[in-house]
Protein backbone atom coordinates (compact mmCIF):
# COMPACT_ATOMS: atom_id res chain seq x y z
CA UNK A 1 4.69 -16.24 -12.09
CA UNK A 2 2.11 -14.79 -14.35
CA UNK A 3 4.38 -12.58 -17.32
CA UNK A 4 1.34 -10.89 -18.89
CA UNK A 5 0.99 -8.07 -16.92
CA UNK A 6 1.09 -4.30 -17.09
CA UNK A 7 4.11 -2.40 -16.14
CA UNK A 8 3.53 -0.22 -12.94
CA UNK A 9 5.71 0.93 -10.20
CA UNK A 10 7.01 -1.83 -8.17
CA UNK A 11 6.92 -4.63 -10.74
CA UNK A 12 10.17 -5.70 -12.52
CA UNK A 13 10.58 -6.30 -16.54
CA UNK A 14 12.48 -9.17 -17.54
CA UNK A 15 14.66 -8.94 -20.93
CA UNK A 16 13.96 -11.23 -23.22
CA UNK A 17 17.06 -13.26 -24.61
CA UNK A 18 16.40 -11.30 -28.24
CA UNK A 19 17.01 -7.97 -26.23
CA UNK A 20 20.90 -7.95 -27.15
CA UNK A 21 21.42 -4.51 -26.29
CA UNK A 22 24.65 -4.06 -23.99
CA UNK A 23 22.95 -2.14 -21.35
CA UNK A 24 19.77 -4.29 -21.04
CA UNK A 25 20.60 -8.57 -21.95
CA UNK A 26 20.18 -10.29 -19.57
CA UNK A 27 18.78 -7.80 -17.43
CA UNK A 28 15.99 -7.57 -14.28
CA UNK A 29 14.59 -3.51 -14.22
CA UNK A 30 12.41 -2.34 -11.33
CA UNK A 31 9.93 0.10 -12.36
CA UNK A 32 10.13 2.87 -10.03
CA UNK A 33 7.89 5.14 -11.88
CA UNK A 34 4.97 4.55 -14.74
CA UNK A 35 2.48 6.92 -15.80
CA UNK A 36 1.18 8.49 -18.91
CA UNK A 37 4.47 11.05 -19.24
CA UNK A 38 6.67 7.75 -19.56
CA UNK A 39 8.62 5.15 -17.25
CA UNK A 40 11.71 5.21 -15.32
CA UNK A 41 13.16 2.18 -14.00
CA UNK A 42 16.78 0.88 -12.56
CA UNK A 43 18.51 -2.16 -13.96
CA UNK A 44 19.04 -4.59 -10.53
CA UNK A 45 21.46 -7.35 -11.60
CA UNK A 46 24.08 -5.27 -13.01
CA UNK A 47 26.56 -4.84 -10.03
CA UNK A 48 29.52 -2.25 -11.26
CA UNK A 49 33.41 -2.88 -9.99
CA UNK A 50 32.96 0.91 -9.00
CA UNK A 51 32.31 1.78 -5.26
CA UNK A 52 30.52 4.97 -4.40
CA UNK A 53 33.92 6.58 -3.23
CA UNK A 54 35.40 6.19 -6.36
CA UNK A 55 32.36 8.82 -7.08
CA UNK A 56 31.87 11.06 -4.24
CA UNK A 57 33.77 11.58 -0.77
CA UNK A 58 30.43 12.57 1.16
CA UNK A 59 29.69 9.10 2.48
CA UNK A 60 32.77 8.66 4.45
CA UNK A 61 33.02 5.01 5.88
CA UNK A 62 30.29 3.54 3.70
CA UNK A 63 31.57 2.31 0.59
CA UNK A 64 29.54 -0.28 -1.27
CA UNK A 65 29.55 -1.12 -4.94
CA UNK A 66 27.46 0.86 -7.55
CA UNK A 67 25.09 -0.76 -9.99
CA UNK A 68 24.56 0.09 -13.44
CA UNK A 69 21.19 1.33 -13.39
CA UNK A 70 21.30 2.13 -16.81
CA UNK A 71 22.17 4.37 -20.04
CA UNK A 72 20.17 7.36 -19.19
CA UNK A 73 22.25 9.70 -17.10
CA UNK A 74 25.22 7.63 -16.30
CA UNK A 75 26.86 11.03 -14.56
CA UNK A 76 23.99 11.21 -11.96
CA UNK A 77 23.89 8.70 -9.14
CA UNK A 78 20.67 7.17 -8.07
CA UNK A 79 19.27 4.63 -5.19
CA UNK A 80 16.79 2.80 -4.05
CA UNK A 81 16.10 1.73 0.21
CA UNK A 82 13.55 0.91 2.56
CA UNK A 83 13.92 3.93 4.88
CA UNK A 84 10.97 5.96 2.70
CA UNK A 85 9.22 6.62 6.76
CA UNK A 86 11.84 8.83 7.84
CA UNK A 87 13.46 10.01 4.75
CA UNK A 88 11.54 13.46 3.18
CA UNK A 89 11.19 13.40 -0.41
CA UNK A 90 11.42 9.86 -1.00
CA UNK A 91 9.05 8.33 -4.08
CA UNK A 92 7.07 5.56 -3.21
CA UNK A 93 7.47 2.36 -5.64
CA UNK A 94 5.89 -0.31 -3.77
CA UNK A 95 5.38 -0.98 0.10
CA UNK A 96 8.54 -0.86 2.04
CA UNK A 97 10.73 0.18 -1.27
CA UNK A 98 11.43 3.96 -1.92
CA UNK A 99 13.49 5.89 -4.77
CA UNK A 100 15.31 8.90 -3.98
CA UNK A 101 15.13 11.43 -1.11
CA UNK A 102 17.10 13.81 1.20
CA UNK A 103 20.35 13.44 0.62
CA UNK A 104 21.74 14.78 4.03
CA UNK A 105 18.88 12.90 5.76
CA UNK A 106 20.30 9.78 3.89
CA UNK A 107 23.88 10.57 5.30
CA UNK A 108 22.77 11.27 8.39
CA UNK A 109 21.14 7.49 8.78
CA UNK A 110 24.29 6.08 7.41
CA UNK A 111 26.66 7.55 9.72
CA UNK A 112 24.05 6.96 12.71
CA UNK A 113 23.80 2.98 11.31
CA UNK A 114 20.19 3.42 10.93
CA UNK A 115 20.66 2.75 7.31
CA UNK A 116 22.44 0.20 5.70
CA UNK A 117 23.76 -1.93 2.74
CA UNK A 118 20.78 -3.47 3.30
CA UNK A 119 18.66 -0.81 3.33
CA UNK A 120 19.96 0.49 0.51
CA UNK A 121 21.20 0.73 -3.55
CA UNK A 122 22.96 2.93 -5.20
CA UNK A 123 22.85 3.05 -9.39
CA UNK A 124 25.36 4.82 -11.75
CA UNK A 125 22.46 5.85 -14.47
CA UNK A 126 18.77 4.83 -15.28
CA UNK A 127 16.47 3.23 -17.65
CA UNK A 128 14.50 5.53 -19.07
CA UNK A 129 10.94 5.37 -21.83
CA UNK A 130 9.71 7.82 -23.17
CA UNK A 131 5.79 8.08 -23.31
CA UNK A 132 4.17 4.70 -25.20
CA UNK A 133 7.91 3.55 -25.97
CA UNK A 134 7.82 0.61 -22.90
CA UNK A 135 4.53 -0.21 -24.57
CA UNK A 136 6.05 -1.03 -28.30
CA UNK A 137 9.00 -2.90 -26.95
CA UNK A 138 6.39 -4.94 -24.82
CA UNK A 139 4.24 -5.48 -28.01
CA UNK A 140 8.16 -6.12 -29.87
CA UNK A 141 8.17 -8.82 -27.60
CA UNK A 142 11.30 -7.56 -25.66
CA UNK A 143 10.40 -7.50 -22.14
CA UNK A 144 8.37 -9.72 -19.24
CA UNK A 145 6.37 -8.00 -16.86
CA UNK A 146 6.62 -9.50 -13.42
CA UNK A 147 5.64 -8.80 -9.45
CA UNK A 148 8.07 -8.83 -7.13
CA UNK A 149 8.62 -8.22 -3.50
CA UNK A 150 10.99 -5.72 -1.64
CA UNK A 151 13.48 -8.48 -0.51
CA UNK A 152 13.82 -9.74 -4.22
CA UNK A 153 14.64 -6.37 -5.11
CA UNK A 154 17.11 -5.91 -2.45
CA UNK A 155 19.10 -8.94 -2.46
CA UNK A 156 18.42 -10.32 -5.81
CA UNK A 157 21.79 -12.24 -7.05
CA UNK A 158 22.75 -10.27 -9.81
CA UNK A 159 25.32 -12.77 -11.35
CA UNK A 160 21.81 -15.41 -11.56
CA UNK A 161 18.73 -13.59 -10.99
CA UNK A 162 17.62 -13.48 -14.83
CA UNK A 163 18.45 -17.13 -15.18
CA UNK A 164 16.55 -17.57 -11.72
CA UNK A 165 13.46 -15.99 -12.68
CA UNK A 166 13.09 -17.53 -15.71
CA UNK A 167 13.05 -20.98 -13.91
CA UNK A 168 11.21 -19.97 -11.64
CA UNK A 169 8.09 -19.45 -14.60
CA UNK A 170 8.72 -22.90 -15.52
CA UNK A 171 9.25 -25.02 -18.74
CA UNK A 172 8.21 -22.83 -21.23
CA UNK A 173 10.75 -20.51 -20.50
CA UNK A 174 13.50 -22.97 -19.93
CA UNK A 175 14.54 -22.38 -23.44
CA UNK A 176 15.84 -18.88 -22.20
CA UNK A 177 17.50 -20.14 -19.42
CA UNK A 178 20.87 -21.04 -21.50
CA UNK A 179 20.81 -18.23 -24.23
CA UNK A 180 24.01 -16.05 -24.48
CA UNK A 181 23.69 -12.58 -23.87
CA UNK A 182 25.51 -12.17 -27.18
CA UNK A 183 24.20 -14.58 -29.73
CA UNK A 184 26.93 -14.28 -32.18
CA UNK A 185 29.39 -15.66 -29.59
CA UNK A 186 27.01 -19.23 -29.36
């Protein structure tokens, strides 16, 4: 994997181990928006123990576990799915992976089984930057730009995927591979 790229939509950032903030060590963001007014992302390997009923009752009989998507917004709920075709006011990020949409529509493919946990992600929250801020902490050194693909996105191991990418850019990042999310605690 190549780590000096530009953030756009559909790539993922990569915290690097100095990033110690509580919301983001350790962490794996898709970038589901980038543009001159800022970036939005969702943090992908930070499964919550709450389940989306503990949050709404509208998805009756569907009840998978949330994600922390991050500390912007944690009231709002957020997701991510492949269904972007059929769904009306879905946001493109990348081929085959859409943010967003109609909300009924959504319901309505869940209760018909034409969408599934597979299909789908919901977050508690987002990662937000504010115009030229994603482009200091890249210059701080506190984030990796990679590409990614829909299925990493979608069934990325949370409890391993930061550790997992990191081996997967080889040895000079096998230093990383071991640091503690909280340094102090080494």
């Amino acid at each position: 994997m190549k780590a000096t790229l530009e953030p756009e939509s559909g790539r993922i950032l990569v915290s690097e181990p100095s990033l110690t903030d509580r919301f983001f060590a350790h962490s794996v963001v898709l970038i589901a928006e980038h543009d001159t007014e800022g970036s939005f992302g969702l943090i992908i390997n930070k499964p919550s123990n709450i389940r989306l009923s503990q949050i709404t009752d509208e998805f009756p009989g569907f009840d998978p576990y949330l994600f922390l998507g991050g500390p912007v917004k944690v009231e709002n709920l957020y997701f991510i799915h492949t269904k972007g075709d059929i769904i009306e006011g879905s946001l493109k990020i990348m081929d085959g992976l859409f943010w967003g949409g109609n909300v009924k529509q959504i319901k309505q493919l869940i209760r018909s089984n034409q969408l599934s946990e597979k299909d789908i992600r919901f977050f508690i929250g987002y990662a937000g930057w504010q115009p030229s801020q994603l482009a200091r902490e890249l210059s701080e050194n506190s984030w990796l730009v990679l590409k990614t693909s829909v299925d990493e996105v979608l069934k990325v191991n949370t409890e391993s995927a930061w550790r997992k990418i990191l081996i997967s850019m080889g040895e000079e990042y096998a230093p990383w591979v071991n640091y503690p999310e909280d340094p102090q605690m080494n």
